[in-house]
N, C-alpha and C. Protein backbone atom coordinates (compact mmCIF):
# COMPACT_ATOMS: atom_id res chain seq x y z
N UNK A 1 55.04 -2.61 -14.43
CA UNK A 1 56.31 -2.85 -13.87
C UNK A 1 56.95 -4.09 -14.48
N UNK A 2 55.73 -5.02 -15.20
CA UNK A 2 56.73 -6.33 -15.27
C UNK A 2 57.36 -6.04 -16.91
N UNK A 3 56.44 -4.99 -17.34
CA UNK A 3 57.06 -4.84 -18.70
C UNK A 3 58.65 -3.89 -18.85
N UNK A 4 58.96 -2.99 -17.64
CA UNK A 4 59.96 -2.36 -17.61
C UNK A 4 61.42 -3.26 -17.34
N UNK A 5 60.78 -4.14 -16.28
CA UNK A 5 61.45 -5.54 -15.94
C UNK A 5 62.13 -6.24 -17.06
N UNK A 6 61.13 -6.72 -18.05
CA UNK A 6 61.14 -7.23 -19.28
C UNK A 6 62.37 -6.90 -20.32
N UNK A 7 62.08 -4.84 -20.40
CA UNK A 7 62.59 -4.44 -21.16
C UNK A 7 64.30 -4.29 -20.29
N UNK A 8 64.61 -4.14 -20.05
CA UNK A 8 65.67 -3.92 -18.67
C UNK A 8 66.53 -5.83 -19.01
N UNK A 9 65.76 -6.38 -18.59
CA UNK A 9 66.15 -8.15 -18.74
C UNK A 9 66.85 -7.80 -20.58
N UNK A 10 66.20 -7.63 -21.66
CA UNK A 10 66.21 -7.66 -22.74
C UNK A 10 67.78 -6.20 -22.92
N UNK A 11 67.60 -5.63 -22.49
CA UNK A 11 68.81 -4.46 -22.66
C UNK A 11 70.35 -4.94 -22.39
N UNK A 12 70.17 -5.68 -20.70
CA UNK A 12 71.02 -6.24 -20.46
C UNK A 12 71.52 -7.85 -21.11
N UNK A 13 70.89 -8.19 -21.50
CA UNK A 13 71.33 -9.65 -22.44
C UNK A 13 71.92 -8.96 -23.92
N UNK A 14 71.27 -7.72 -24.10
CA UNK A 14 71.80 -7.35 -25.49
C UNK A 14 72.86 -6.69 -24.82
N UNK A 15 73.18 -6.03 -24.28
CA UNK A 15 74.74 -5.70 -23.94
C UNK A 15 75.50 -6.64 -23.44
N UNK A 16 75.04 -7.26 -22.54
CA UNK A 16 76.21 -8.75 -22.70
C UNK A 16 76.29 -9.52 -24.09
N UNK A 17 75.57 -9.70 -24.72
CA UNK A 17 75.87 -10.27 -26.14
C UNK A 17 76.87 -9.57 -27.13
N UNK A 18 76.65 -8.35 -26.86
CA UNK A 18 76.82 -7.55 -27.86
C UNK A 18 78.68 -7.52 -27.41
N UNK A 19 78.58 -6.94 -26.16
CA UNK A 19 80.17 -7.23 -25.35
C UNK A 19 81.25 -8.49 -25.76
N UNK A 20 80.61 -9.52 -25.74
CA UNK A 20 80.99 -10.92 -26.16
C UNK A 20 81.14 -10.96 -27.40
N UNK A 21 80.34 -10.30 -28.24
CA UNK A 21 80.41 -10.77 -29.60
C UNK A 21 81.44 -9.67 -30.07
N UNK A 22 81.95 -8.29 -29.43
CA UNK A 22 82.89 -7.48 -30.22
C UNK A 22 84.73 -8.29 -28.90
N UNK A 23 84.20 -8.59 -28.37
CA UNK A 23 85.32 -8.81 -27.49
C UNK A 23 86.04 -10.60 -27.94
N UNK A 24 85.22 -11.26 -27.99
CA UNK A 24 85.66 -12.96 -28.52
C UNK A 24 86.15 -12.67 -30.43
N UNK A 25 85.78 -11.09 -31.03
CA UNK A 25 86.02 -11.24 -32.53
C UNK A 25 87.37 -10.61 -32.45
N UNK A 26 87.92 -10.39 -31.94
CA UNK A 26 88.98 -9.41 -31.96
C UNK A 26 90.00 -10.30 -33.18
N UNK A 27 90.91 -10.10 -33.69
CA UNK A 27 91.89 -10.57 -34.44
C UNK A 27 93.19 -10.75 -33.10
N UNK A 28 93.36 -11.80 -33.32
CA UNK A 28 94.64 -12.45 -32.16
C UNK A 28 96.07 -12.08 -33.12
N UNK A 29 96.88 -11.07 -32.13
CA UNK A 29 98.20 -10.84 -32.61
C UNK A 29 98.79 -11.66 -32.39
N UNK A 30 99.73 -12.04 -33.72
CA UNK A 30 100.63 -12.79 -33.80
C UNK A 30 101.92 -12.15 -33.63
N UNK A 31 102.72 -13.10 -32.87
CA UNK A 31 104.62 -12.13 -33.09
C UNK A 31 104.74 -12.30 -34.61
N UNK A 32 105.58 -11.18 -34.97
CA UNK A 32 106.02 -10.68 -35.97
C UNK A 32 107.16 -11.82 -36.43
N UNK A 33 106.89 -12.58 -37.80
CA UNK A 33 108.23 -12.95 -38.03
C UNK A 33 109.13 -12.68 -38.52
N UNK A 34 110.39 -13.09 -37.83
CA UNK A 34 111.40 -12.51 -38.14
C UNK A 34 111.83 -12.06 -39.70
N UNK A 35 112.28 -11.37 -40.52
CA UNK A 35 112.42 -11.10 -41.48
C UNK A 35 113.90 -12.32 -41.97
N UNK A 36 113.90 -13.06 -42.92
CA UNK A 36 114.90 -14.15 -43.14
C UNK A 36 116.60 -13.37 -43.16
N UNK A 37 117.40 -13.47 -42.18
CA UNK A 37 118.54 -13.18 -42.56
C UNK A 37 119.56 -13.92 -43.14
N UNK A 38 120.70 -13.65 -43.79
CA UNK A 38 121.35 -14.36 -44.27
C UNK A 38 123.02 -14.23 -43.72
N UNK A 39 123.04 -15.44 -43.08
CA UNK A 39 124.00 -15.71 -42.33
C UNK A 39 125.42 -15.26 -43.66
N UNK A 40 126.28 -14.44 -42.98
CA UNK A 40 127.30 -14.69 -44.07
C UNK A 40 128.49 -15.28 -43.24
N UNK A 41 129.49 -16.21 -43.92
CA UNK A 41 130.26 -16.99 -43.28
C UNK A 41 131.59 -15.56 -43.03
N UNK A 42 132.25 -15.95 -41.90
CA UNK A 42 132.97 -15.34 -41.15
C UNK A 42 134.06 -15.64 -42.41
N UNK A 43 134.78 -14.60 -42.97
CA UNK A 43 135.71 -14.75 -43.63
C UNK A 43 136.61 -13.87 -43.12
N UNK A 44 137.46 -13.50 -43.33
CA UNK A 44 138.96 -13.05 -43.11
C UNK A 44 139.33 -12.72 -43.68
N UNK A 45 139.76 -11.02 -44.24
CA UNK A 45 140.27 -10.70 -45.16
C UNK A 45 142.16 -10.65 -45.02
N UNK A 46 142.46 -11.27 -45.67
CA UNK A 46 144.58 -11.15 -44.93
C UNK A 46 144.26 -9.55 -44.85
N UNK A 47 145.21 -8.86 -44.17
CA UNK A 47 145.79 -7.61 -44.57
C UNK A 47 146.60 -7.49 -45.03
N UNK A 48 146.45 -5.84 -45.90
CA UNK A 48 146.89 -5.80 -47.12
C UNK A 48 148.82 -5.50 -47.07
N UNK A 49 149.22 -5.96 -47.94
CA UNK A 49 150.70 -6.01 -48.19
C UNK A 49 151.43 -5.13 -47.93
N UNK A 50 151.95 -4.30 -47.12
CA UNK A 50 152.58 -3.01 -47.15
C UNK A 50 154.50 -3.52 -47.59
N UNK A 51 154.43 -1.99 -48.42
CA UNK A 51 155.71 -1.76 -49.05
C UNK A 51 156.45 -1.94 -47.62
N UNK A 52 158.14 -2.34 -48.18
CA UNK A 52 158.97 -2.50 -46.72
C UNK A 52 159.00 -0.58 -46.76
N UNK A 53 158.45 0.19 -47.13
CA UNK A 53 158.77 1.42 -46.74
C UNK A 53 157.87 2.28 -46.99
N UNK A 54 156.96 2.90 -46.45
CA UNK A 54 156.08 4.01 -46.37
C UNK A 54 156.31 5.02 -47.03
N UNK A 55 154.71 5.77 -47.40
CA UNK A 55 154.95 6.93 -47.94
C UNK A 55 155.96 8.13 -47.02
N UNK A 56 155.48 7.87 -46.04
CA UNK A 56 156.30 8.65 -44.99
C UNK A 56 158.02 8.80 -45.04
N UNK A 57 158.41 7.26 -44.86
CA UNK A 57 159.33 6.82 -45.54
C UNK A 57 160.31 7.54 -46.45
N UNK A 58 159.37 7.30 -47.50
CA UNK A 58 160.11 7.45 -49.04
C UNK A 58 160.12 9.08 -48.96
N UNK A 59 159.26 9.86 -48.55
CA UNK A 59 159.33 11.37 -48.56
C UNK A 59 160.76 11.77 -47.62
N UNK A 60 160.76 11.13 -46.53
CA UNK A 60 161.94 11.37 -45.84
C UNK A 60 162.83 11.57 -46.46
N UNK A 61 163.30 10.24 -47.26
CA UNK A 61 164.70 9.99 -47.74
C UNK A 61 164.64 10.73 -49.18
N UNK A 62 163.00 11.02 -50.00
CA UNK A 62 163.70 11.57 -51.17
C UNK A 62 163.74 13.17 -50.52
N UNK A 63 163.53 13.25 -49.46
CA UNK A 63 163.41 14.82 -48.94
C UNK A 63 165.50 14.80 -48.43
N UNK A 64 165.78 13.64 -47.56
CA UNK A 64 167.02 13.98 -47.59
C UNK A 64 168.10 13.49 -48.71
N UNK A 65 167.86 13.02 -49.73
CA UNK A 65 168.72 12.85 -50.74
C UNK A 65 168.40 14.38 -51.57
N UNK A 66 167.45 15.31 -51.81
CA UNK A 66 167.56 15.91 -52.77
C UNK A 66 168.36 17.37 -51.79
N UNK A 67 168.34 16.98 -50.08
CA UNK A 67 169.38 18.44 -49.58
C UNK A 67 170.97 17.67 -49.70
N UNK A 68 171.10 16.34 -49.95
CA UNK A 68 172.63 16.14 -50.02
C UNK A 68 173.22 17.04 -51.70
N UNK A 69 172.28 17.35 -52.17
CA UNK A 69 172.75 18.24 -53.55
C UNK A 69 172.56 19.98 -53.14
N UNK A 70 174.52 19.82 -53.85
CA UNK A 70 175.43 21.62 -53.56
C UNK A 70 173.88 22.63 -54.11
N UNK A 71 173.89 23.36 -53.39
CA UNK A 71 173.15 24.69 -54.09
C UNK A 71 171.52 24.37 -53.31
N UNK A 72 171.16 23.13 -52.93
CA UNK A 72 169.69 23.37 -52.36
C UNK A 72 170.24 23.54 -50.43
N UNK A 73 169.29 24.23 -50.24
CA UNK A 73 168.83 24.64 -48.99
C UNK A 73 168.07 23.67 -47.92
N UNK A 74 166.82 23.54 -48.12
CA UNK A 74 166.17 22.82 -48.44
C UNK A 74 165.05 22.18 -48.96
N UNK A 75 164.34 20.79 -48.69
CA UNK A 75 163.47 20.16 -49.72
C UNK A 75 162.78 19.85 -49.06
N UNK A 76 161.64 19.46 -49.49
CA UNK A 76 160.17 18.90 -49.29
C UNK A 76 158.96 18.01 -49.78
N UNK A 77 159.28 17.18 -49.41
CA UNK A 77 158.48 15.92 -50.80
C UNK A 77 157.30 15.81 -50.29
N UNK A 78 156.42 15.20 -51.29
CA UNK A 78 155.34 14.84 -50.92
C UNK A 78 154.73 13.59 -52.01
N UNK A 79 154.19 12.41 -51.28
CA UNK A 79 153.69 11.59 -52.06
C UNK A 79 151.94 11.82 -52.66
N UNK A 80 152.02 11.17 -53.90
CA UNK A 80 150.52 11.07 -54.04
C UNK A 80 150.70 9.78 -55.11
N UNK A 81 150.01 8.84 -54.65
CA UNK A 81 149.77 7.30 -55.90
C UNK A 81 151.52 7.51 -55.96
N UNK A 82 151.71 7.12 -57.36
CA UNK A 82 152.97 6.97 -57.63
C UNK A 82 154.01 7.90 -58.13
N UNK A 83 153.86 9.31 -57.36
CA UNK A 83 154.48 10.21 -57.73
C UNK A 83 155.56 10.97 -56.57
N UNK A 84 156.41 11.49 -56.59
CA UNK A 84 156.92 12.26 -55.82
C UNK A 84 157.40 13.46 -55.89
N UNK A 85 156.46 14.50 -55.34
CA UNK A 85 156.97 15.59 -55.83
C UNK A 85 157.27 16.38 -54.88
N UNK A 86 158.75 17.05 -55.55
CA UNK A 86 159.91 17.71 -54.38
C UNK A 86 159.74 19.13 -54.79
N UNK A 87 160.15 20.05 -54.06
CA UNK A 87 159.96 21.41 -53.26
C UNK A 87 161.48 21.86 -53.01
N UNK A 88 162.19 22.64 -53.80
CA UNK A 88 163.14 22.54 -53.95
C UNK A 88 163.31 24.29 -53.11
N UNK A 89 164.01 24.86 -51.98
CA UNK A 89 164.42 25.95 -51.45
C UNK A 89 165.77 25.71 -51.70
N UNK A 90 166.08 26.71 -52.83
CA UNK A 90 167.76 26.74 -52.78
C UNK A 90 168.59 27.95 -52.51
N UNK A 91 169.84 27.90 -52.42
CA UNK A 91 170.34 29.12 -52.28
C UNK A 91 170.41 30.07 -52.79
N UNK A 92 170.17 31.35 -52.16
CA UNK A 92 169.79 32.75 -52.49
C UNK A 92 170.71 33.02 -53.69
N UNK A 93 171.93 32.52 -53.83
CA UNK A 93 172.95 33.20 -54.69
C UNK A 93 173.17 32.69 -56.01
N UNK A 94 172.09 31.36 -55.65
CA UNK A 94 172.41 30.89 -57.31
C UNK A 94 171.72 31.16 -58.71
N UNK A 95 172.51 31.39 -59.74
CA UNK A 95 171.95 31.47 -60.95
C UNK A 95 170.82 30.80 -61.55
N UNK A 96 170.16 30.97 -62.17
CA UNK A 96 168.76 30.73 -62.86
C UNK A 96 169.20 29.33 -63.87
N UNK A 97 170.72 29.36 -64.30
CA UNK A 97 170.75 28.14 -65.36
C UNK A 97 171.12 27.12 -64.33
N UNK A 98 172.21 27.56 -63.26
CA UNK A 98 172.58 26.51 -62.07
C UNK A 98 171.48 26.01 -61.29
N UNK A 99 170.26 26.66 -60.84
CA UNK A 99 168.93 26.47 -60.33
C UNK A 99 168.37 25.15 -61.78
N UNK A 100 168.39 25.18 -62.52
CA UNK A 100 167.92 24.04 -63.26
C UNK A 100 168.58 22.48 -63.50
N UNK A 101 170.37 22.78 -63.18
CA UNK A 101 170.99 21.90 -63.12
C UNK A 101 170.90 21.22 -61.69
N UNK A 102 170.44 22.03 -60.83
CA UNK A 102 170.48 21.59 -59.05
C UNK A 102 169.36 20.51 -59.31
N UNK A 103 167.94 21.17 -59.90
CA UNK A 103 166.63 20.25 -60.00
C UNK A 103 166.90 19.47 -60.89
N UNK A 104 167.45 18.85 -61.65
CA UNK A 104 168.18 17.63 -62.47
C UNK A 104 168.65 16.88 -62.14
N UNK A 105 169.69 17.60 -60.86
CA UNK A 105 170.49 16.59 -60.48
C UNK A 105 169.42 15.69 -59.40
N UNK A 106 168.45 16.29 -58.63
CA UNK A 106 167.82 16.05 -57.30
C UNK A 106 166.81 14.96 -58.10
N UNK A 107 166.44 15.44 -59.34
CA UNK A 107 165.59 14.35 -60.13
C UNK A 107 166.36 12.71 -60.32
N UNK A 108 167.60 13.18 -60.85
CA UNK A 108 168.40 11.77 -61.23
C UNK A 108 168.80 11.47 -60.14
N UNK A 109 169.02 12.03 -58.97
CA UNK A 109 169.36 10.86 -57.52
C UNK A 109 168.28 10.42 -56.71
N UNK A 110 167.26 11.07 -56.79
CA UNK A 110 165.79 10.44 -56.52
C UNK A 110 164.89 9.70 -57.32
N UNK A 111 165.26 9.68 -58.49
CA UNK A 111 164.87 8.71 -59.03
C UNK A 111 165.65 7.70 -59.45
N UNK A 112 166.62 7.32 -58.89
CA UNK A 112 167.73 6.58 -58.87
C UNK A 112 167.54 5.52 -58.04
N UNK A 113 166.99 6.75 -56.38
CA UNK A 113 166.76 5.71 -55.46
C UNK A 113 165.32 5.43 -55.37
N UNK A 114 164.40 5.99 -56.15
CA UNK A 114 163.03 5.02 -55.98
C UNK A 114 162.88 4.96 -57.20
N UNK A 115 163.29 4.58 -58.38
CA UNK A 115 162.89 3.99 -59.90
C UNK A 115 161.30 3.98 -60.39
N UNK A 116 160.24 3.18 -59.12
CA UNK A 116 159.40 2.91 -59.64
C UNK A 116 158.12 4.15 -59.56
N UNK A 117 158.97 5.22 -58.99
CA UNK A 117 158.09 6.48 -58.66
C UNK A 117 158.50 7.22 -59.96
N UNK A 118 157.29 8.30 -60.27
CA UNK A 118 157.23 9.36 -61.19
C UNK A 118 157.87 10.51 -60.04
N UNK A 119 158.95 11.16 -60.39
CA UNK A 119 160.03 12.31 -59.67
C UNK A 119 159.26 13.52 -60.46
N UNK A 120 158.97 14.64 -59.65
CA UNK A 120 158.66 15.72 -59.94
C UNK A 120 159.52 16.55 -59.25
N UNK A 121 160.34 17.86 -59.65
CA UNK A 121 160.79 18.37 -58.91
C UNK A 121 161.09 20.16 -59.41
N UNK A 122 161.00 20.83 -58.51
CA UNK A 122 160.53 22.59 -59.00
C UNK A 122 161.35 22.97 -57.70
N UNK A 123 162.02 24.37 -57.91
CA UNK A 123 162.03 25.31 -57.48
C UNK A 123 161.66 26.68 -57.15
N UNK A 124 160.54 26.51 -58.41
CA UNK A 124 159.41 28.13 -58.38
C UNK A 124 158.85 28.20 -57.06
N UNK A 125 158.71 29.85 -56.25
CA UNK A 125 158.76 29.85 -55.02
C UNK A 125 157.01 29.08 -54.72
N UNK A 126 156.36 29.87 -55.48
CA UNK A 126 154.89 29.60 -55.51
C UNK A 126 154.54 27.50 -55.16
N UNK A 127 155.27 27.72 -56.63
CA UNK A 127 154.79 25.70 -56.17
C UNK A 127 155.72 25.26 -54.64
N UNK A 128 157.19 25.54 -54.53
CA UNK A 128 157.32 24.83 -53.17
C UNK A 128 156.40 25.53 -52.22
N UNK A 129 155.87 26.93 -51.80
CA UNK A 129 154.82 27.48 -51.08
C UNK A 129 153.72 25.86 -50.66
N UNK A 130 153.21 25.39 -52.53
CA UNK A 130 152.17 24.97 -51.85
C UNK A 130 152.51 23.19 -51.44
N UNK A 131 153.48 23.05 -52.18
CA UNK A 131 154.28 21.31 -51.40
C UNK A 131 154.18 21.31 -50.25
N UNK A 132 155.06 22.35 -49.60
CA UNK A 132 155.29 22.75 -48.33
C UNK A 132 154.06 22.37 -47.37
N UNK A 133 153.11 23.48 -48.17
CA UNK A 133 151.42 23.20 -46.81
C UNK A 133 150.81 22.58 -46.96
N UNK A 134 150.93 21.07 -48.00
CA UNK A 134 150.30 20.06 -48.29
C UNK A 134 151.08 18.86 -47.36
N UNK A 135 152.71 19.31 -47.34
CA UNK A 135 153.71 18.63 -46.32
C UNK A 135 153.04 18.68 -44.98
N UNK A 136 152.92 19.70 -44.58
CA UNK A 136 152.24 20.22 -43.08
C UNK A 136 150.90 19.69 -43.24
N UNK A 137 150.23 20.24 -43.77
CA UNK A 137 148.37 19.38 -43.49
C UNK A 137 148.76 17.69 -43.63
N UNK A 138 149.03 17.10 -44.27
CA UNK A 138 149.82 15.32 -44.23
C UNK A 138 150.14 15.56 -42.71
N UNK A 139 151.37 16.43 -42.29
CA UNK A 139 151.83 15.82 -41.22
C UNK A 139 151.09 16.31 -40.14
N UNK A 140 150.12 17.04 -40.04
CA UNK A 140 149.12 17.26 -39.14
C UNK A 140 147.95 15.77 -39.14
N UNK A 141 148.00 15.70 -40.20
CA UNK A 141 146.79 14.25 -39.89
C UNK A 141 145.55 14.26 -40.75
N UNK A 142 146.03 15.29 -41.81
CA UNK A 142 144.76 15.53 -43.16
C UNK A 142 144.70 14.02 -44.19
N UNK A 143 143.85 14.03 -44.13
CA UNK A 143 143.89 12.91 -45.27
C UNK A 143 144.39 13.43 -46.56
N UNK A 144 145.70 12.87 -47.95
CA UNK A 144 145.77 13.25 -48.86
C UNK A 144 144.73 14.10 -49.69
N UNK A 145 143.25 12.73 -49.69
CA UNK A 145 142.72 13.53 -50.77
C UNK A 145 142.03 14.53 -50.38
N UNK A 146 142.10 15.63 -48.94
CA UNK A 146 141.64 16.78 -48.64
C UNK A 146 142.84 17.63 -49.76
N UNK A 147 144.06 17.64 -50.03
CA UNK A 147 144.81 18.19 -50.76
C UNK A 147 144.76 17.82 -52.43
N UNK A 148 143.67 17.09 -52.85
CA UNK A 148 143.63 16.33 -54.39
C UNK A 148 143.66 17.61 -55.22
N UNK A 149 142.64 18.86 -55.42
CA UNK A 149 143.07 19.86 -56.01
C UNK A 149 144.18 20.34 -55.90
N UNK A 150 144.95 20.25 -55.09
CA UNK A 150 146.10 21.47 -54.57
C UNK A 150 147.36 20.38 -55.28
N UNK A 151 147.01 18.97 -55.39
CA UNK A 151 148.13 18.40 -55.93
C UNK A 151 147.75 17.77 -57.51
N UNK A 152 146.73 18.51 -57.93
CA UNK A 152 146.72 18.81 -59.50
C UNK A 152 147.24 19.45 -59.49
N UNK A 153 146.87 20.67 -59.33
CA UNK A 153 147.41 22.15 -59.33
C UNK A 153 149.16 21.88 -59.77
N UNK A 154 149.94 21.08 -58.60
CA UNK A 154 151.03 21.59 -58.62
C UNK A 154 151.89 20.43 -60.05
N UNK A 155 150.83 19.56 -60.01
CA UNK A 155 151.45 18.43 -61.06
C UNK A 155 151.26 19.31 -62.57
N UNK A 156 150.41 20.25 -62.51
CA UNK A 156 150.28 20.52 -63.81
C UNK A 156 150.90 21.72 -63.98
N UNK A 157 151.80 22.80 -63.23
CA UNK A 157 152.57 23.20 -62.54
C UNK A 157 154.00 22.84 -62.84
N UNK A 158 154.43 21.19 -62.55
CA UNK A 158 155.44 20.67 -62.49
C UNK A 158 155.63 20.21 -63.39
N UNK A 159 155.02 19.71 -64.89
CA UNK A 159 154.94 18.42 -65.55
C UNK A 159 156.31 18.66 -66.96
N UNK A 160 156.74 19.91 -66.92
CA UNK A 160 157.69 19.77 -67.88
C UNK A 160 159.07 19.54 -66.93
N UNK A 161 158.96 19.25 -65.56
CA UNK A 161 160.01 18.91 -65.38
C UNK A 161 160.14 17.36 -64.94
N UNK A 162 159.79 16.46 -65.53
CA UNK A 162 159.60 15.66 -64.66
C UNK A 162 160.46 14.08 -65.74
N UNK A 163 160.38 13.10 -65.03
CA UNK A 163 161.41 12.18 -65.69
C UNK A 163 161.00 10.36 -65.61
């Protein structure tokens, strides 16, 4: 009995040792340090310069300067960068050489009144078709460059008339 005693005394000191010795080794977590950020100074960008007149604007007025000319119906501009290109619906009755003098004239009074714009301007039904639904998606709330193909398309389309 005193040897079971013995062995029993000896089991339990080796499991308390053994307890102590995996429990006191542990590796002590440290907090994580922070990763170094870099403060950037609060700057201020001005905002940016706007023309005294919007694309919105300028489509208006080159949309109503090119119906104050005899023979159009009406027009439809549309901006892109520095271009403006008009959509010319004219009247049913006019001739094919008078239809070229109407878009001449709508060129030289729109580009009269905005100089620093490239004037594009057509009467083929097809291209005002697509001015027109590039006019409408703009004034629905499309971003231009959802229309960037559709206003190649019509520039390359338009480009022998332009001034």
């Amino acid at each position: 009995m005193k040897q079971a005693k013995k062995i029993l005394l000896i089991l339990m000191v080796c499991t308390l040792g053994l307890s102590l010795l995996l429990a006191g080794c542990q590796t002590t977590k440290k907090p994580m340090t922070p990763a170094p950020t870099s403060k950037k100074p609060n700057v201020t960008t001005p905002a940016p310069t706007t023309n005294t007149t919007t694309d919105k604007q300028v489509t208006m007025k080159a949309a109503a300067e090119a119906n104050k000319v005899s023979g159009v119906r009406s027009a439809t501009a549309v901006i892109a960068g520095k271009t403006i290109y008009i959509g010319l619906d004219l009247d049913a009755n006019l001739e094919k050489t008078k239809s070229a003098m109407v878009e001449k004239e709508v060129l030289n009074k729109v580009k009269k009144l905005y100089p620093s714009y490239t004037v594009m301007v057509s009467s083929d039904i097809d291209t005002v078709t697509r001015i027109k639904k590039v006019a409408q998606g703009i004034a629905a709330g499309k971003p231009l460059t959802s229309f960037s193909n559709e206003i190649k398309d019509i520039g390359t389309r338009m480009t022998p008339r332009t001034k």
